[in-house]
PDB file of N, CA and C in Angstrom:
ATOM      1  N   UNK A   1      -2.301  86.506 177.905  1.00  0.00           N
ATOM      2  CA  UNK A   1      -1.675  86.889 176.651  1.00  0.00           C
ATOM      3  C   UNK A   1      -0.379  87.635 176.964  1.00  0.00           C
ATOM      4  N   UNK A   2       0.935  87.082 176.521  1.00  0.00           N
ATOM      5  CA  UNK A   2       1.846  87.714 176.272  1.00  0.00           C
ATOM      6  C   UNK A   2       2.404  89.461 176.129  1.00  0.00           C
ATOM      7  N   UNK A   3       2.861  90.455 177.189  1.00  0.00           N
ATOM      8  CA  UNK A   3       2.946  91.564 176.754  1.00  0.00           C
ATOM      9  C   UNK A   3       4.189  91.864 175.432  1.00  0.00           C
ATOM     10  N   UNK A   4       3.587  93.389 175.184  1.00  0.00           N
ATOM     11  CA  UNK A   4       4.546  93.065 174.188  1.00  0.00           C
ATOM     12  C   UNK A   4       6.032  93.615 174.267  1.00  0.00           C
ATOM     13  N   UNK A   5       6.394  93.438 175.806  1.00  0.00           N
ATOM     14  CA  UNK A   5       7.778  93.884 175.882  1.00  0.00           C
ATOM     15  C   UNK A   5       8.254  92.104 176.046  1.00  0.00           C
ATOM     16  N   UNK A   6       7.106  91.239 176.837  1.00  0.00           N
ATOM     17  CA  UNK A   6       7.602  89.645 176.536  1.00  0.00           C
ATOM     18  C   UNK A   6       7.875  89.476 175.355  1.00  0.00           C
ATOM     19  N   UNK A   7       7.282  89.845 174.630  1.00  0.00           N
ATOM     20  CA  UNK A   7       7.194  89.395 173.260  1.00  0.00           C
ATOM     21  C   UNK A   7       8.557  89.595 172.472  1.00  0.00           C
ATOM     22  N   UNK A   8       8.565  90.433 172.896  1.00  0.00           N
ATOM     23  CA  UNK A   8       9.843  91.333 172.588  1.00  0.00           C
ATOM     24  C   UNK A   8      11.214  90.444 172.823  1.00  0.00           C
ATOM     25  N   UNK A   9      11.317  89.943 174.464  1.00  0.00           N
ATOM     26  CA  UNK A   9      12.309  89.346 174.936  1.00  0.00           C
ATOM     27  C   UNK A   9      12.309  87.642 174.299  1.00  0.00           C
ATOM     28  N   UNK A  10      11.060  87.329 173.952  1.00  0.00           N
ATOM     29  CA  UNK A  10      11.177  85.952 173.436  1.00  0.00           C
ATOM     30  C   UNK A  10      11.665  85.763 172.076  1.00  0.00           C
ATOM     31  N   UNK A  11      11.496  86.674 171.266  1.00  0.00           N
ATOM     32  CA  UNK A  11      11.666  86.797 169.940  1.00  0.00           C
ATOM     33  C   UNK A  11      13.174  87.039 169.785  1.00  0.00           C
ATOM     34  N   UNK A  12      13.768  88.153 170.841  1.00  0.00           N
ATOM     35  CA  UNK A  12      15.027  88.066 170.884  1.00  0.00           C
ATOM     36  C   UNK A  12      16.167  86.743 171.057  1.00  0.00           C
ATOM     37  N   UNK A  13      15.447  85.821 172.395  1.00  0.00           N
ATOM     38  CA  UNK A  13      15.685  84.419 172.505  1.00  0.00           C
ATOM     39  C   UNK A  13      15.624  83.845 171.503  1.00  0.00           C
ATOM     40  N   UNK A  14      14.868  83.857 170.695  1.00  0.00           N
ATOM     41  CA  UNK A  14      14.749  82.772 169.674  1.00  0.00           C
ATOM     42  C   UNK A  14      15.725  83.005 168.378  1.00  0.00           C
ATOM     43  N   UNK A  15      16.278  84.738 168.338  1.00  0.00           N
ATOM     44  CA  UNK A  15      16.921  85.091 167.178  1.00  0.00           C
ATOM     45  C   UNK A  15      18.102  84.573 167.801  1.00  0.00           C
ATOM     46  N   UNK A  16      18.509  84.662 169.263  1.00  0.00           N
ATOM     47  CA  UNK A  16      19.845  84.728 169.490  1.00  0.00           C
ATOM     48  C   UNK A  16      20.254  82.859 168.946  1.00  0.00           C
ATOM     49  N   UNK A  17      19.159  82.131 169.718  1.00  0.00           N
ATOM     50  CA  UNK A  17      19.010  80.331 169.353  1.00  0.00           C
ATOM     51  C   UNK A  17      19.327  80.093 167.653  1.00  0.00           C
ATOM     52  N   UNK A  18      18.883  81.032 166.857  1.00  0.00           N
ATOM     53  CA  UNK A  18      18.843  80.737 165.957  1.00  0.00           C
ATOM     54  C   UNK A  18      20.338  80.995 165.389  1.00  0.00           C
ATOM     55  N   UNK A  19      21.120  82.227 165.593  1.00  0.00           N
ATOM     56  CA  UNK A  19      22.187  82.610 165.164  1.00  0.00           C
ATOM     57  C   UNK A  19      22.913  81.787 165.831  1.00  0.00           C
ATOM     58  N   UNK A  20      23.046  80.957 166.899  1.00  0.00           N
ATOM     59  CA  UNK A  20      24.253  80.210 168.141  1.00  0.00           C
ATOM     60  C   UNK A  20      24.240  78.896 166.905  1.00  0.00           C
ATOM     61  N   UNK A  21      22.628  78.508 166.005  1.00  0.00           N
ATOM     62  CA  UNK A  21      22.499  77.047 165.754  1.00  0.00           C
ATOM     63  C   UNK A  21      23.239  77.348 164.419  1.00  0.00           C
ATOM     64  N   UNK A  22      22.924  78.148 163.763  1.00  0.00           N
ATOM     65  CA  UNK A  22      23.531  78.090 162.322  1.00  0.00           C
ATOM     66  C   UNK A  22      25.232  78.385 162.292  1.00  0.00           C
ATOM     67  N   UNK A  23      25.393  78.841 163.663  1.00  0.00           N
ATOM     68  CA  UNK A  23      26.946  79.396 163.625  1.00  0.00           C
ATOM     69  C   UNK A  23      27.703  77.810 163.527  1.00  0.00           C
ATOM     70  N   UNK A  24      27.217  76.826 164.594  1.00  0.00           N
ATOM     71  CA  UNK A  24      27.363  75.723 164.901  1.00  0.00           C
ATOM     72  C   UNK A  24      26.954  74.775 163.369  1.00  0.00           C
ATOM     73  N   UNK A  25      26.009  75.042 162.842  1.00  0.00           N
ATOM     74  CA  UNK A  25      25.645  73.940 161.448  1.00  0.00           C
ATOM     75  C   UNK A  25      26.492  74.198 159.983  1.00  0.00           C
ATOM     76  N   UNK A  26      27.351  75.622 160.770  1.00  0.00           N
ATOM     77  CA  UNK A  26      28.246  76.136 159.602  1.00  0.00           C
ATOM     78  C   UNK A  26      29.656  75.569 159.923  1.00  0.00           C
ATOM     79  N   UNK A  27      29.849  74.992 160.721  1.00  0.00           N
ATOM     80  CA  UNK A  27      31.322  73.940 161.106  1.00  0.00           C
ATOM     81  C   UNK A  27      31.034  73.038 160.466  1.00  0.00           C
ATOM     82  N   UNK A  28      29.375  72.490 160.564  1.00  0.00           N
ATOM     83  CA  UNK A  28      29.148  71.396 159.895  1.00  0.00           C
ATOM     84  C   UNK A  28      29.847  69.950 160.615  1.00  0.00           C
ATOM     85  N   UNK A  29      29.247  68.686 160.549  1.00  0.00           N
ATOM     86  CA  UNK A  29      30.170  67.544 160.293  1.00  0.00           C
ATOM     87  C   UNK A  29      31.444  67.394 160.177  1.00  0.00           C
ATOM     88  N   UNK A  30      32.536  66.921 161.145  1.00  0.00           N
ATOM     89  CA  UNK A  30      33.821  67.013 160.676  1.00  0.00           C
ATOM     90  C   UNK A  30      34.232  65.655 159.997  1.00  0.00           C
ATOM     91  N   UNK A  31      35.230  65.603 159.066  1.00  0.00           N
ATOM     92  CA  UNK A  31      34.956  64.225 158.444  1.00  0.00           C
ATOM     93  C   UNK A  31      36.233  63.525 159.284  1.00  0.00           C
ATOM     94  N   UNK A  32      36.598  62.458 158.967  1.00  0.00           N
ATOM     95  CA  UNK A  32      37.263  61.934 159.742  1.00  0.00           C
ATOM     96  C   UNK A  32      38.446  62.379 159.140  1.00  0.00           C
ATOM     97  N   UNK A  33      39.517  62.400 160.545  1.00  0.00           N
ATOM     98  CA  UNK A  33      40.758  62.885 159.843  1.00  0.00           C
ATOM     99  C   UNK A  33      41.545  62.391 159.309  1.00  0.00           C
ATOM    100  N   UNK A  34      42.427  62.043 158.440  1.00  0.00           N
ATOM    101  CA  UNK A  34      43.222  61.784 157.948  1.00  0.00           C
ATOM    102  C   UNK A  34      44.750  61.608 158.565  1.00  0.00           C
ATOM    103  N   UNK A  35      45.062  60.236 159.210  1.00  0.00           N
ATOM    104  CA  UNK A  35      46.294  60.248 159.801  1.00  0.00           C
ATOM    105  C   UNK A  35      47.299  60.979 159.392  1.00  0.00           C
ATOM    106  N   UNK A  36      48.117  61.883 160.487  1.00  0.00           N
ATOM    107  CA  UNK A  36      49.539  62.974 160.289  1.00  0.00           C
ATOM    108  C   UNK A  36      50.274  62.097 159.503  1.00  0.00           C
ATOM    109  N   UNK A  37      50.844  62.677 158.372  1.00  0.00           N
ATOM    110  CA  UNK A  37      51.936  62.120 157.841  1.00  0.00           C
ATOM    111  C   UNK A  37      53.015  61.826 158.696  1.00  0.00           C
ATOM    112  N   UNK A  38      53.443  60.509 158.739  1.00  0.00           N
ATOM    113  CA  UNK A  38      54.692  59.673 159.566  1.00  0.00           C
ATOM    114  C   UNK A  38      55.844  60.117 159.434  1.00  0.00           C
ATOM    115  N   UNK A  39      56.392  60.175 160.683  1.00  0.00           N
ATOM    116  CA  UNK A  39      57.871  59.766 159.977  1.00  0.00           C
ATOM    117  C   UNK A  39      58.943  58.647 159.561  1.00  0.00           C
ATOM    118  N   UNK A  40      59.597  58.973 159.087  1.00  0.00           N
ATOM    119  CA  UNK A  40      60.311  57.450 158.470  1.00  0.00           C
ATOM    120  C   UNK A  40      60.298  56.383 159.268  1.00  0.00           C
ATOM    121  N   UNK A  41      60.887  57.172 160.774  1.00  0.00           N
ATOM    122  CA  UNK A  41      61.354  55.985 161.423  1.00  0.00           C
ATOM    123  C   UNK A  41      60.136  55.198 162.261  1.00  0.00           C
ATOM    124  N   UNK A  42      59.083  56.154 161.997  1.00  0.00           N
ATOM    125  CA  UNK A  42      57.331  55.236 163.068  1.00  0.00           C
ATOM    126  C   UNK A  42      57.275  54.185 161.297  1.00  0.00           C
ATOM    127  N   UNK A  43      57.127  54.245 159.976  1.00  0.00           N
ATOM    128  CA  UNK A  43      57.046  52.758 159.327  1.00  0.00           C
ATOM    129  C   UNK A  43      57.070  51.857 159.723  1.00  0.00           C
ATOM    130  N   UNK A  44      58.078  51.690 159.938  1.00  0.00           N
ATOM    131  CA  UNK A  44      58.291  49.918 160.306  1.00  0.00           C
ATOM    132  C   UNK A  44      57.332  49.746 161.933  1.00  0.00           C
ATOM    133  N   UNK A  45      57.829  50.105 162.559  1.00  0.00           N
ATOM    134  CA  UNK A  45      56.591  49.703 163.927  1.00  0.00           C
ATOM    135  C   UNK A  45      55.433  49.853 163.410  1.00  0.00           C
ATOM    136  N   UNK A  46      54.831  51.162 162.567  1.00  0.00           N
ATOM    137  CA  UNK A  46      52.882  50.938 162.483  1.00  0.00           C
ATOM    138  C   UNK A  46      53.030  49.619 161.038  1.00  0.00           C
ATOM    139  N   UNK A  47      53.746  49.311 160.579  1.00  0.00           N
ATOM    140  CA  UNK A  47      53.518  48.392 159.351  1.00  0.00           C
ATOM    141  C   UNK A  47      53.415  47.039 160.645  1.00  0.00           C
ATOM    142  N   UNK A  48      54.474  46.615 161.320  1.00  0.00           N
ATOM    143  CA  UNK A  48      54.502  45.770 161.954  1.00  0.00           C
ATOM    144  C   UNK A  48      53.384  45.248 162.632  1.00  0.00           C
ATOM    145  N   UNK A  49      52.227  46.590 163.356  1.00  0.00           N
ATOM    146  CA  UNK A  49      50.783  46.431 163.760  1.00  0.00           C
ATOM    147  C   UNK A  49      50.527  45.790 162.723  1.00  0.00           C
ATOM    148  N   UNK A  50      50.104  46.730 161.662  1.00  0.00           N
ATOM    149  CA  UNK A  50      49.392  46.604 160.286  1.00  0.00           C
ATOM    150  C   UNK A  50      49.073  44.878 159.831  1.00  0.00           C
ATOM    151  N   UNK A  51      50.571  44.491 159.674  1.00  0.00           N
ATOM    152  CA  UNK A  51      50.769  43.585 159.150  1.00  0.00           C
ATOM    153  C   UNK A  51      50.648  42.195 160.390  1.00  0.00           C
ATOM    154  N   UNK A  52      50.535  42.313 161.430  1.00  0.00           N
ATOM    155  CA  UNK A  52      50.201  41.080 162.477  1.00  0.00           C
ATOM    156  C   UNK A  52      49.405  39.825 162.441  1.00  0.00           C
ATOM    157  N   UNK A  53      48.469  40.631 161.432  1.00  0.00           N
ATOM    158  CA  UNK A  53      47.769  39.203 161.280  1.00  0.00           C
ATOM    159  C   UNK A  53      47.573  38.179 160.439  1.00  0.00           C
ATOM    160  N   UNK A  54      48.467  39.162 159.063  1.00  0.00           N
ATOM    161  CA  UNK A  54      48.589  38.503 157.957  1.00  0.00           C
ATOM    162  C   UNK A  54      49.627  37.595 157.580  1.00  0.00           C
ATOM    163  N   UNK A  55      49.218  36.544 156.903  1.00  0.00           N
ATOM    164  CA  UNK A  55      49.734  34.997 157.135  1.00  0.00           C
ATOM    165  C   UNK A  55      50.891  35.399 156.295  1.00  0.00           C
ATOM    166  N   UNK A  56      51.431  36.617 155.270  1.00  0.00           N
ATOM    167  CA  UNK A  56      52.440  36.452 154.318  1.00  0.00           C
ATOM    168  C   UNK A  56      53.799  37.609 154.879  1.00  0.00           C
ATOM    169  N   UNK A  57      53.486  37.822 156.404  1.00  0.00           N
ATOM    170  CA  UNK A  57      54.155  39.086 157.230  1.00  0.00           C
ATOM    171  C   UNK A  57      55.152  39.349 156.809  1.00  0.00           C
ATOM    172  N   UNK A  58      56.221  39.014 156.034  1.00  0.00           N
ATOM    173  CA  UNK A  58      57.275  39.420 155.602  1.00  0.00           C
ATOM    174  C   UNK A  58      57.178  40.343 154.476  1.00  0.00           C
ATOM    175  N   UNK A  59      56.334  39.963 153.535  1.00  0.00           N
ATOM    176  CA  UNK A  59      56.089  40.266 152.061  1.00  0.00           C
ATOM    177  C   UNK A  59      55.025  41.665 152.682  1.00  0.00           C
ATOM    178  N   UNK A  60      54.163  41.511 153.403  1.00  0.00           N
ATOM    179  CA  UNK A  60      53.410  42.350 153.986  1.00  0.00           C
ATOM    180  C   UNK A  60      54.037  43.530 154.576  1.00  0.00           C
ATOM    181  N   UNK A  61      54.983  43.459 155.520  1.00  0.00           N
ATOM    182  CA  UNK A  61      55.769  44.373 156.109  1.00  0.00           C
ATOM    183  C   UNK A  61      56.676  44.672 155.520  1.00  0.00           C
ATOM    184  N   UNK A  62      57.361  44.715 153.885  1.00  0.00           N
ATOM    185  CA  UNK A  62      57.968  44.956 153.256  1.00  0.00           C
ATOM    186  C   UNK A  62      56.709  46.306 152.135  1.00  0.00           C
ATOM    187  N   UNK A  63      55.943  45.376 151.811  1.00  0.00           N
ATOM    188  CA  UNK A  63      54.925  46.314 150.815  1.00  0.00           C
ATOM    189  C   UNK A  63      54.700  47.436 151.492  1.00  0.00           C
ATOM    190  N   UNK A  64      54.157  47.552 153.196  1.00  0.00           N
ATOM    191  CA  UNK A  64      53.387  48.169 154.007  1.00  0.00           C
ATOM    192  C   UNK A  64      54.964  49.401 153.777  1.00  0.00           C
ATOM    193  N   UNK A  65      55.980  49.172 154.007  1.00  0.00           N
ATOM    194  CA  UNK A  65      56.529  50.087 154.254  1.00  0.00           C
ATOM    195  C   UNK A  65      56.997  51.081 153.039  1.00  0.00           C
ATOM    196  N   UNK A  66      56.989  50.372 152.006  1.00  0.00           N
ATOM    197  CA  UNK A  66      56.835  51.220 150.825  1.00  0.00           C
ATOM    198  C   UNK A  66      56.143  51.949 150.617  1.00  0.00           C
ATOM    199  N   UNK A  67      54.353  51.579 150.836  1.00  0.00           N
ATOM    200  CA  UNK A  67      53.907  52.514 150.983  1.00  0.00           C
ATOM    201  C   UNK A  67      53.710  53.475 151.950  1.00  0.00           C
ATOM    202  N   UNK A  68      54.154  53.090 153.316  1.00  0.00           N
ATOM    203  CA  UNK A  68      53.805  54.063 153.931  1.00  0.00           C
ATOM    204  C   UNK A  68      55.398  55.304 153.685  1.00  0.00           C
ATOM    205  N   UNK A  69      56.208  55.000 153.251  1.00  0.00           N
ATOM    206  CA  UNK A  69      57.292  55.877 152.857  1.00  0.00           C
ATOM    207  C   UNK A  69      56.889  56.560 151.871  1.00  0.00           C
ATOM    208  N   UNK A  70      56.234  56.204 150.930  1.00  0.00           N
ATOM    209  CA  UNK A  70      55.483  57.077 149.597  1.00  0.00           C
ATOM    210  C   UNK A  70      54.490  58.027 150.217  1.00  0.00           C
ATOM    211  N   UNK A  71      53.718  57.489 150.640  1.00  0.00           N
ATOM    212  CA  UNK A  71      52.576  58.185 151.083  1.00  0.00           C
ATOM    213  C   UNK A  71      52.442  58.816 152.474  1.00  0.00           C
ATOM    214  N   UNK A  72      53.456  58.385 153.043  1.00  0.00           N
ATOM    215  CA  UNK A  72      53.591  59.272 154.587  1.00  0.00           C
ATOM    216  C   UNK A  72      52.498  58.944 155.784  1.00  0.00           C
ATOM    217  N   UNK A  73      51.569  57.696 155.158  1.00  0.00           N
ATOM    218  CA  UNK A  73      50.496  57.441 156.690  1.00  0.00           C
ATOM    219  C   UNK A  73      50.273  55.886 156.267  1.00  0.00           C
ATOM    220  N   UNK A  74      50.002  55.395 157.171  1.00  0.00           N
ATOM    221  CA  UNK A  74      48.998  53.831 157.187  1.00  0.00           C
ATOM    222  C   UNK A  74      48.157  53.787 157.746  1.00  0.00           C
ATOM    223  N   UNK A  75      47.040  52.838 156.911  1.00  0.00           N
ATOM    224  CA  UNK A  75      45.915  53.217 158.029  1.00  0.00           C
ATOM    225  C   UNK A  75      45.624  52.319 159.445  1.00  0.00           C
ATOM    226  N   UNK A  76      44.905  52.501 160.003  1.00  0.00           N
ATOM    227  CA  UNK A  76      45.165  51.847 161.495  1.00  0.00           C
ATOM    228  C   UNK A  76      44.580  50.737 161.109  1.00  0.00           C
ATOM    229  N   UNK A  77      44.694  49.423 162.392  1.00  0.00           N
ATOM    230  CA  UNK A  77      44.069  48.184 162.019  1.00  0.00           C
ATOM    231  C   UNK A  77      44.654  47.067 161.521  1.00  0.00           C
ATOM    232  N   UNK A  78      44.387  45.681 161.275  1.00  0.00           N
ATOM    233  CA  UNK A  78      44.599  45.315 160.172  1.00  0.00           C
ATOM    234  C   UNK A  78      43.899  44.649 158.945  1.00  0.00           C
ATOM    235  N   UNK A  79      42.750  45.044 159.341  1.00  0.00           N
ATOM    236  CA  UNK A  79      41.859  44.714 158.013  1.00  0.00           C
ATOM    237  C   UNK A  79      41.530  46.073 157.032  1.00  0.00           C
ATOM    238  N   UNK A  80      40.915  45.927 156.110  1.00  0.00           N
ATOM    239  CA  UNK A  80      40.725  46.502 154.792  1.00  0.00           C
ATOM    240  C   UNK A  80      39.314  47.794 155.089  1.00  0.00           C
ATOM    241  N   UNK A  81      38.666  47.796 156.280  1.00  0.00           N
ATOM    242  CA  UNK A  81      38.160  48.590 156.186  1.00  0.00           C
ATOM    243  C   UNK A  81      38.556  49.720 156.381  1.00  0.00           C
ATOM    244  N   UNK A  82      39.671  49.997 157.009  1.00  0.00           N
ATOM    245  CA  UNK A  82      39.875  51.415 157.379  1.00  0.00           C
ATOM    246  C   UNK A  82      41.452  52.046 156.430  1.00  0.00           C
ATOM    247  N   UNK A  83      41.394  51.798 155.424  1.00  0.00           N
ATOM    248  CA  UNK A  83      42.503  51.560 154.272  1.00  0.00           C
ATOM    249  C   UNK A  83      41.571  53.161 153.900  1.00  0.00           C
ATOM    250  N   UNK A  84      40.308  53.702 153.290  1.00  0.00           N
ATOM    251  CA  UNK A  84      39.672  54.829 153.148  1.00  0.00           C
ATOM    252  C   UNK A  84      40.602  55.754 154.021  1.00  0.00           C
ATOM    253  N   UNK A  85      41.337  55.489 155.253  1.00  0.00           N
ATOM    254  CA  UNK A  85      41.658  56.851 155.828  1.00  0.00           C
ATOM    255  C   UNK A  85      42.972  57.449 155.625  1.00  0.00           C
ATOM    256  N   UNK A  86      43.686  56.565 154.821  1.00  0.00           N
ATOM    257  CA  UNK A  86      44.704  57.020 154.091  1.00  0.00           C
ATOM    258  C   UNK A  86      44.796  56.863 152.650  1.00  0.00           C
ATOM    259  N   UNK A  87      44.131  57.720 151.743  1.00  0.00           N
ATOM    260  CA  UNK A  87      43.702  57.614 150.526  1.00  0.00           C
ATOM    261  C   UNK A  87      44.871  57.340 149.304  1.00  0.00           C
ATOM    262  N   UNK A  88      46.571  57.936 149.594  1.00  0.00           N
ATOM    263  CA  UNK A  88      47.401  57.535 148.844  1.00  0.00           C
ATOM    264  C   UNK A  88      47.636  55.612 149.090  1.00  0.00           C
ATOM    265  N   UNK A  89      47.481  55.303 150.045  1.00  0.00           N
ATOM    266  CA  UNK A  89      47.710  54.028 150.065  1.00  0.00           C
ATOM    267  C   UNK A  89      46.361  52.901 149.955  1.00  0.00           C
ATOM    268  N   UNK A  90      45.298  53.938 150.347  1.00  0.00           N
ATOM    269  CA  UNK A  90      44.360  53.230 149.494  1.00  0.00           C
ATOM    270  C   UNK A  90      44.646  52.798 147.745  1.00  0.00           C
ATOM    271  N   UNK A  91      44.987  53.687 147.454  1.00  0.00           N
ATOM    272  CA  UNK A  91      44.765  53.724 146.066  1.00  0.00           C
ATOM    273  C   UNK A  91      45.817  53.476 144.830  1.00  0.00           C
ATOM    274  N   UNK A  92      47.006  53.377 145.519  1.00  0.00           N
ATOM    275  CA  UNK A  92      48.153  52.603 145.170  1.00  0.00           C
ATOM    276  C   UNK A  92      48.486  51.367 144.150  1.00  0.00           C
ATOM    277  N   UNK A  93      48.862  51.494 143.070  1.00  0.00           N
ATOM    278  CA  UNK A  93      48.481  49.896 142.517  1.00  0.00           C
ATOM    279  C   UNK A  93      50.186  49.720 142.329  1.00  0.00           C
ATOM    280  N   UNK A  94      50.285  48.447 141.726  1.00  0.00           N
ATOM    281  CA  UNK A  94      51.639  47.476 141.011  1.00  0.00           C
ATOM    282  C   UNK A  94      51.022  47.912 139.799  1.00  0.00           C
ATOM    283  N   UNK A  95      52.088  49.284 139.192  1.00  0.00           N
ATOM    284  CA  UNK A  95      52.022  49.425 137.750  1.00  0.00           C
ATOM    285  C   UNK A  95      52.121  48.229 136.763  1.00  0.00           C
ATOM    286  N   UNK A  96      52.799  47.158 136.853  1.00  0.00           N
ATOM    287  CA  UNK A  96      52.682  45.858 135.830  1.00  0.00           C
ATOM    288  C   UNK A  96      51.268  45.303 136.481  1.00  0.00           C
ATOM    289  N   UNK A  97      50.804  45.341 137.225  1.00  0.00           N
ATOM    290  CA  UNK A  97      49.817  44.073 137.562  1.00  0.00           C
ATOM    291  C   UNK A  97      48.160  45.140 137.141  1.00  0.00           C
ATOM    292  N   UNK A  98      48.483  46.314 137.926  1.00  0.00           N
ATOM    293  CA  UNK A  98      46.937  47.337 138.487  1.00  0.00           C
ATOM    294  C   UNK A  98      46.524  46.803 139.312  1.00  0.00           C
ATOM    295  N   UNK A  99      47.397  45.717 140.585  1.00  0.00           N
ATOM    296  CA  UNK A  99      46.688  45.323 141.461  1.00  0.00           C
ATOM    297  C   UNK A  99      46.589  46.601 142.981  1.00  0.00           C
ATOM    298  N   UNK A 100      46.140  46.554 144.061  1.00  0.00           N
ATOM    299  CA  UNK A 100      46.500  47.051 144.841  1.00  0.00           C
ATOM    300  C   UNK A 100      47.658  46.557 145.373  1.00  0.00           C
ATOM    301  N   UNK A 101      48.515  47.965 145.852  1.00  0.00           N
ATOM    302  CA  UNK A 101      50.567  47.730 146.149  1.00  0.00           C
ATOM    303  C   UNK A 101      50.217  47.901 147.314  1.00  0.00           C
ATOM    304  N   UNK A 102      49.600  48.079 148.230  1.00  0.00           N
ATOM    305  CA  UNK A 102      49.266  48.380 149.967  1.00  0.00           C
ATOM    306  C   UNK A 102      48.733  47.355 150.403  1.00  0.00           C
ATOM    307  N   UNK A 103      49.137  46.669 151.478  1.00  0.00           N
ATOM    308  CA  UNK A 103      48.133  45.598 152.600  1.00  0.00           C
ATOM    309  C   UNK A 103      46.747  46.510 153.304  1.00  0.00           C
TER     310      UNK A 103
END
């Protein structure tokens, strides 16, 4: 059986475990970050990625850079899933149409 100066030292262990875990569960999850706003002159090269695979690249790398001049980021890639990490150009429409204005 445990003395009770062990007792003592384990209980301390376990408070200290406990304060190290909650200090750590209070950062919490970091969410993903949100690409640095660009500068003018990186547009055209990350639109140029952006736009590589798409069959209408002119019209594409023209839109892409509008928005990324409005909104200051593009998102990486060139498909549609990762459009979430830059939320102004996610969400962007053609005021006459309400279509999406971003590739």
């Amino acid at each position: 059986m445990p003395t009770r100066s062990s007792m003592k030292k384990i209980l301390a262990v376990v408070f200290i475990l406990m304060v190290v875990a909650l200090a750590d569960a209070d950062n919490g999850p970091q969410p993903l970050q949100v690409q640095q706003r660009l500068q003018q002159i990186e547009c055209p090269s990350t639109c140029l990625g952006r736009c590589s695979k798409n069959w209408m690249n002119e019209m594409c790398n023209k839109m892409c850079n509008v928005c990324c001049n409005h909104c200051g980021c593009v998102p990486p890639g060139t498909g549609q899933a990762t459009r979430h990490l830059c939320p102004c150009y996610d969400t962007m429409v053609n005021p006459k149409t309400g279509k999406l204005k971003c590739p």
